[in-house]
Every structure is written in C-alpha cells, then in structure tokens.
Protein backbone atom coordinates (compact mmCIF):
# COMPACT_ATOMS: atom_id res chain seq x y z
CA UNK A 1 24.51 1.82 -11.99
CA UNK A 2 24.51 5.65 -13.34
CA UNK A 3 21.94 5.00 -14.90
CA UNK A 4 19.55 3.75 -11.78
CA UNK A 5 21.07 6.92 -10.08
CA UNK A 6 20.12 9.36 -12.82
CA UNK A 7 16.48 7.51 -12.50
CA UNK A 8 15.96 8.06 -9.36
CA UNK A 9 17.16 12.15 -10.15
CA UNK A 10 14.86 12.11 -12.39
CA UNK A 11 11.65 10.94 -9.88
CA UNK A 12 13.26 13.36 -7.23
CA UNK A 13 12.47 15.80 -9.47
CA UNK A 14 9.18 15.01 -10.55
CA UNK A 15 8.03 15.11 -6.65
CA UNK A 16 9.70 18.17 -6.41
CA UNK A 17 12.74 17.47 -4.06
CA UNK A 18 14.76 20.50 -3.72
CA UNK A 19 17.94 19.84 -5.90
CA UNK A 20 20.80 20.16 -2.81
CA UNK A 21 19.09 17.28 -1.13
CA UNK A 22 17.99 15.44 -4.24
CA UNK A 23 22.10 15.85 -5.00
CA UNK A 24 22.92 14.50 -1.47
CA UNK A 25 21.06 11.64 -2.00
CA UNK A 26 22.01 10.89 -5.27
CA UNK A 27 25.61 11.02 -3.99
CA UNK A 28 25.18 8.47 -1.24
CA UNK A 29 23.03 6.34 -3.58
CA UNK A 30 25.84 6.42 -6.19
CA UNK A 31 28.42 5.87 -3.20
CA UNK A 32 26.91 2.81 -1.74
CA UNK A 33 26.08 1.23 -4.99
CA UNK A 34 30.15 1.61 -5.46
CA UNK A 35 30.76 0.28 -2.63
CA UNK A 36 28.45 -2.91 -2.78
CA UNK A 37 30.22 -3.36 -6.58
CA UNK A 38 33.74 -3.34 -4.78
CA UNK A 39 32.75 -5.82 -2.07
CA UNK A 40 31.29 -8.08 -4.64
CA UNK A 41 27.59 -7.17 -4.30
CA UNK A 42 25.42 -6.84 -7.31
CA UNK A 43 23.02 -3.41 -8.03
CA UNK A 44 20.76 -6.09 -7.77
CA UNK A 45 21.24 -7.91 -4.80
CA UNK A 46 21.41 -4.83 -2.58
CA UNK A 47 18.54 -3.39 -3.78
CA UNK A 48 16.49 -6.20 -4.48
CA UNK A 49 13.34 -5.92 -6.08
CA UNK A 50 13.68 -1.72 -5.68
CA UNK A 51 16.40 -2.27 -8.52
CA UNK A 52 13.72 -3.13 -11.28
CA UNK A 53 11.50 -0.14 -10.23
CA UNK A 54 13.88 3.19 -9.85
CA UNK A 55 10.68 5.60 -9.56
CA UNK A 56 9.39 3.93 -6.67
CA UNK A 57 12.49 3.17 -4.82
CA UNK A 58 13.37 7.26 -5.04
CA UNK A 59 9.94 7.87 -4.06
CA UNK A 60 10.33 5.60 -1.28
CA UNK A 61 13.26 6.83 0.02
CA UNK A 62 12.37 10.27 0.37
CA UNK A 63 9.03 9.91 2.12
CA UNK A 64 11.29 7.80 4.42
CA UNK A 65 13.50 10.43 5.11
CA UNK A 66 10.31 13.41 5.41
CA UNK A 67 11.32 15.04 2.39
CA UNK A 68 8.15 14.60 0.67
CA UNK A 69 4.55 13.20 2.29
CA UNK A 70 4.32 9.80 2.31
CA UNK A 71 2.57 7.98 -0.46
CA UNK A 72 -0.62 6.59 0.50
CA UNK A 73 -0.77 2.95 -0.59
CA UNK A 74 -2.73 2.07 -3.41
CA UNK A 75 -5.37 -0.63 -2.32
CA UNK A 76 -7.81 -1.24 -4.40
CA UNK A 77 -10.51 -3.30 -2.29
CA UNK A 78 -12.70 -5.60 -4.15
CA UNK A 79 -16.15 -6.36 -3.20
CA UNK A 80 -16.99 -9.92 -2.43
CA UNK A 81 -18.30 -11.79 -5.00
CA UNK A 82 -21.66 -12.83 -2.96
CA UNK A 83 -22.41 -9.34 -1.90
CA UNK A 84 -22.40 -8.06 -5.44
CA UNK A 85 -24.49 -11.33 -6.42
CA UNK A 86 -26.85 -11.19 -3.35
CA UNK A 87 -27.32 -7.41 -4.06
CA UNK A 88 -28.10 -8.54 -7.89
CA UNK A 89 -30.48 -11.04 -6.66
CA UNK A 90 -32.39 -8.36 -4.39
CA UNK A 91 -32.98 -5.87 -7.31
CA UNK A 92 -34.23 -8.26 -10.13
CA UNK A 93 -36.72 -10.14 -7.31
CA UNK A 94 -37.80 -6.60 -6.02
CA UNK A 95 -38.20 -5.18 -9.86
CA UNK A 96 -39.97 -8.58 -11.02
CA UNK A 97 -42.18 -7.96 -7.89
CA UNK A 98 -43.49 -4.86 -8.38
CA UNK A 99 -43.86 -5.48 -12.24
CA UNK A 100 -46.23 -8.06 -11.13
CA UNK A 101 -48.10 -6.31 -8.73
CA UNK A 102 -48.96 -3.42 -11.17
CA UNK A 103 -49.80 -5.78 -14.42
CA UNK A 104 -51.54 -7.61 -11.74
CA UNK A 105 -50.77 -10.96 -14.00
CA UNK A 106 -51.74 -13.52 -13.63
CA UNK A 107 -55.58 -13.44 -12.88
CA UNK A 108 -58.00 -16.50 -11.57
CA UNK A 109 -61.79 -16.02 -12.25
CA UNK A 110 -64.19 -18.38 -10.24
CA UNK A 111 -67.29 -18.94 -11.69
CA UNK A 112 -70.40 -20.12 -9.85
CA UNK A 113 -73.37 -21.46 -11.04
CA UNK A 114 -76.50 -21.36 -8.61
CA UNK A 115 -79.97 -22.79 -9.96
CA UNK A 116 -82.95 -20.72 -9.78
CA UNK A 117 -84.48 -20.52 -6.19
CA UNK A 118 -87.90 -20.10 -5.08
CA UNK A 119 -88.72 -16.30 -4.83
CA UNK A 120 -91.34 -14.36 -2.79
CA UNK A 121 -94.77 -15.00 -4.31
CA UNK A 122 -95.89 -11.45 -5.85
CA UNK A 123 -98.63 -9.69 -4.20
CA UNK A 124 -102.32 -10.79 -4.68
CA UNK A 125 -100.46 -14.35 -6.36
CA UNK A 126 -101.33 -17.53 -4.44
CA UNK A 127 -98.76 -19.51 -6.19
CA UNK A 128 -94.94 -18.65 -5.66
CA UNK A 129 -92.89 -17.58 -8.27
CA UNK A 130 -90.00 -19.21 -9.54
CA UNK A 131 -86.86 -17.49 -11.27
CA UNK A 132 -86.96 -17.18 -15.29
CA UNK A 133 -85.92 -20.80 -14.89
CA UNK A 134 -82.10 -20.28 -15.84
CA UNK A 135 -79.01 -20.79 -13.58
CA UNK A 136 -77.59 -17.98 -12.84
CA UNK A 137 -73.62 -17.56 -13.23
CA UNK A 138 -71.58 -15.43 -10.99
CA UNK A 139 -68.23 -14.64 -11.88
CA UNK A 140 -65.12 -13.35 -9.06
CA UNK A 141 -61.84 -12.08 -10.66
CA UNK A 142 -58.78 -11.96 -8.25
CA UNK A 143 -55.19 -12.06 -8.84
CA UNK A 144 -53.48 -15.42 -7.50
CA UNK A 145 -50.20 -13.93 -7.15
CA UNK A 146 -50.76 -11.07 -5.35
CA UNK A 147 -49.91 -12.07 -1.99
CA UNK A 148 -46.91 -13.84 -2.83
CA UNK A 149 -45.76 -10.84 -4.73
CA UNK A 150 -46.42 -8.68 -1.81
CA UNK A 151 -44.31 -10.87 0.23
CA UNK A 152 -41.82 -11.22 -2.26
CA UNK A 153 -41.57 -7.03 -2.66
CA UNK A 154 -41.44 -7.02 1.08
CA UNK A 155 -37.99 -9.51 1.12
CA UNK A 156 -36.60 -7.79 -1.42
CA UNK A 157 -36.48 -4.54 0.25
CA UNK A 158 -35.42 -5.98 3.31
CA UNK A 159 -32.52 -7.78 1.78
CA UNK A 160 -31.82 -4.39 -0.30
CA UNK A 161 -31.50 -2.44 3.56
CA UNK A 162 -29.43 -5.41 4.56
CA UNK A 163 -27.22 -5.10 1.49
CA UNK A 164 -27.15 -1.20 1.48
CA UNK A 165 -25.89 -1.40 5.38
CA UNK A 166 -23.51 -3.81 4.19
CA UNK A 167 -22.20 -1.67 1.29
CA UNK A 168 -22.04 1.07 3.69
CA UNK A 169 -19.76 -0.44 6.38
CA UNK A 170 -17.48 -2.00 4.43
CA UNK A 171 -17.14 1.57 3.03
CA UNK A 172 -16.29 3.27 6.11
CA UNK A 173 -13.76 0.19 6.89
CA UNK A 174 -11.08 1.61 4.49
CA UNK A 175 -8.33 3.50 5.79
CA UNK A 176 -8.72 7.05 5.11
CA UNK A 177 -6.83 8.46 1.91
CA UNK A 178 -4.41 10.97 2.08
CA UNK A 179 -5.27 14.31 0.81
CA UNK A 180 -3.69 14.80 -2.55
C-alpha cells in the first residue's frame, strides 16, 4: 500500500502540487487505504481499476479537488472508413480525368470517301469537266472520350466539395481542447 501512496507522491509532484497539500492527501490516501485493510477490504477492491494505474488516479484526484486544471480527455476520433475511401475515390477519378483530357487519348478519326462530282464547265468549254477522276478522302480527328471525361472531372470535383465540407464539419464537431 506504501508503495501506491509514494506513487501517487510522486505524480503530485510531477503536476506540480504544492507539497503541504500533496502531504495532506497522501495522508488521507494512506489513512483510508488502512482503514479499508482493517475492515477487510483489499487496495484493490476500493480502488478498483485506479489501483493498477497510480499516476492517473493522483492525477485524477487532484483535478477533482481544483488543485490542478482538469485533464482534458484524450479522444482520439477516427474518421469513418467510407469517408476516407469516398474521398480516395474522388481524387484518383478527378486525377485520371484530367490526365485524359490533356493526353486527349484516346482519338477516333472518321474517314470519308466522296467520288468525284461534276464541276463547273471552264470558260469557253462546252463540255463539263469532271474531277481528276479519283475519290477524294476526307479525314475528321476527335477525341471519343472527351465528353465523358469532362463529366467525369466535373463529379469529381463535386464529390471533392462534398467531401471537403464533410471533413470540415466533422472537424468543428470535436470538443474544444484545453489549452496546454
């Protein structure tokens, strides 16, 4: 039991308890863990858990009693699982977007054949003239993707506004910290 006591000196000085009150404390501590032994009551069984963690039951106790601020509670939040993947998602379909859109991949060429056509007869001719008697080809190059990658750049910063408001509010949905 001693040595729980001396323990919890210890922590009271690390969070810089003055000593006459760290003493006091230290004294009733000691006094009702006497007392409990006496009556039959195990260190353990009055204390409970607190009897396995001496630093934090001192700790405890003295922000209980105003002696030293009270220790904000650790709470580490973790982000969903689905926001992290969704906002994942977002960034590779707006990155693969805009990588297509500037390779401009992939391309479609049409190519149309027209046969020669009957052109103006020349001037002083009485016969009209025909073309030099070969088709001619005429060739369009377009990319076939563009508009779905401009729709799919267009979702994907929507969804990464979406996400981004998302990230933000559950942000300003933690308690405040306490300053240090």
């Amino acid at each position: 039991m001693s040595d729980f006591v001396e323990q919890c000196r210890q922590e009271w000085r690390h969070l810089g308890v003055p000593d006459p009150l760290a003493e006091e404390m230290a004294t009733d501590l000691a006094s009702d863990l006497s007392e409990a032994e006496a009556e039959g009551v195990s260190a353990e069984e009055l204390l409970g858990s607190s009897f396995f963690d001496p630093s934090s039951f001192a700790a405890t106790w003295a922000a209980e009693r105003g002696i030293i601020p009270e220790q904000p509670r650790r709470t580490t939040r973790r982000r969903p699982l689905a926001l992290v993947a969704f906002t994942a998602l977002a960034a590779i379909t707006m990155i693969v977007a805009a990588l297509l859109l500037l390779t401009g991949n992939p391309k479609v060429t049409l190519a149309r054949t027209t046969q020669p056509h009957f052109l103006p007869a020349p001037a002083g001719s009485a016969r009209p003239f025909f073309g030099q008697g070969r088709p001619v080809e005429v060739v369009h190059s377009v990319s076939a993707a563009a508009p779905v990658e401009w729709i799919l750049l267009l979702l994907a910063i929507v969804a990464l506004g979406f996400v981004g408001c998302l990230w933000a509010s559950s942000s300003r949905s933690r308690p405040p910290a306490a300053p240090a």
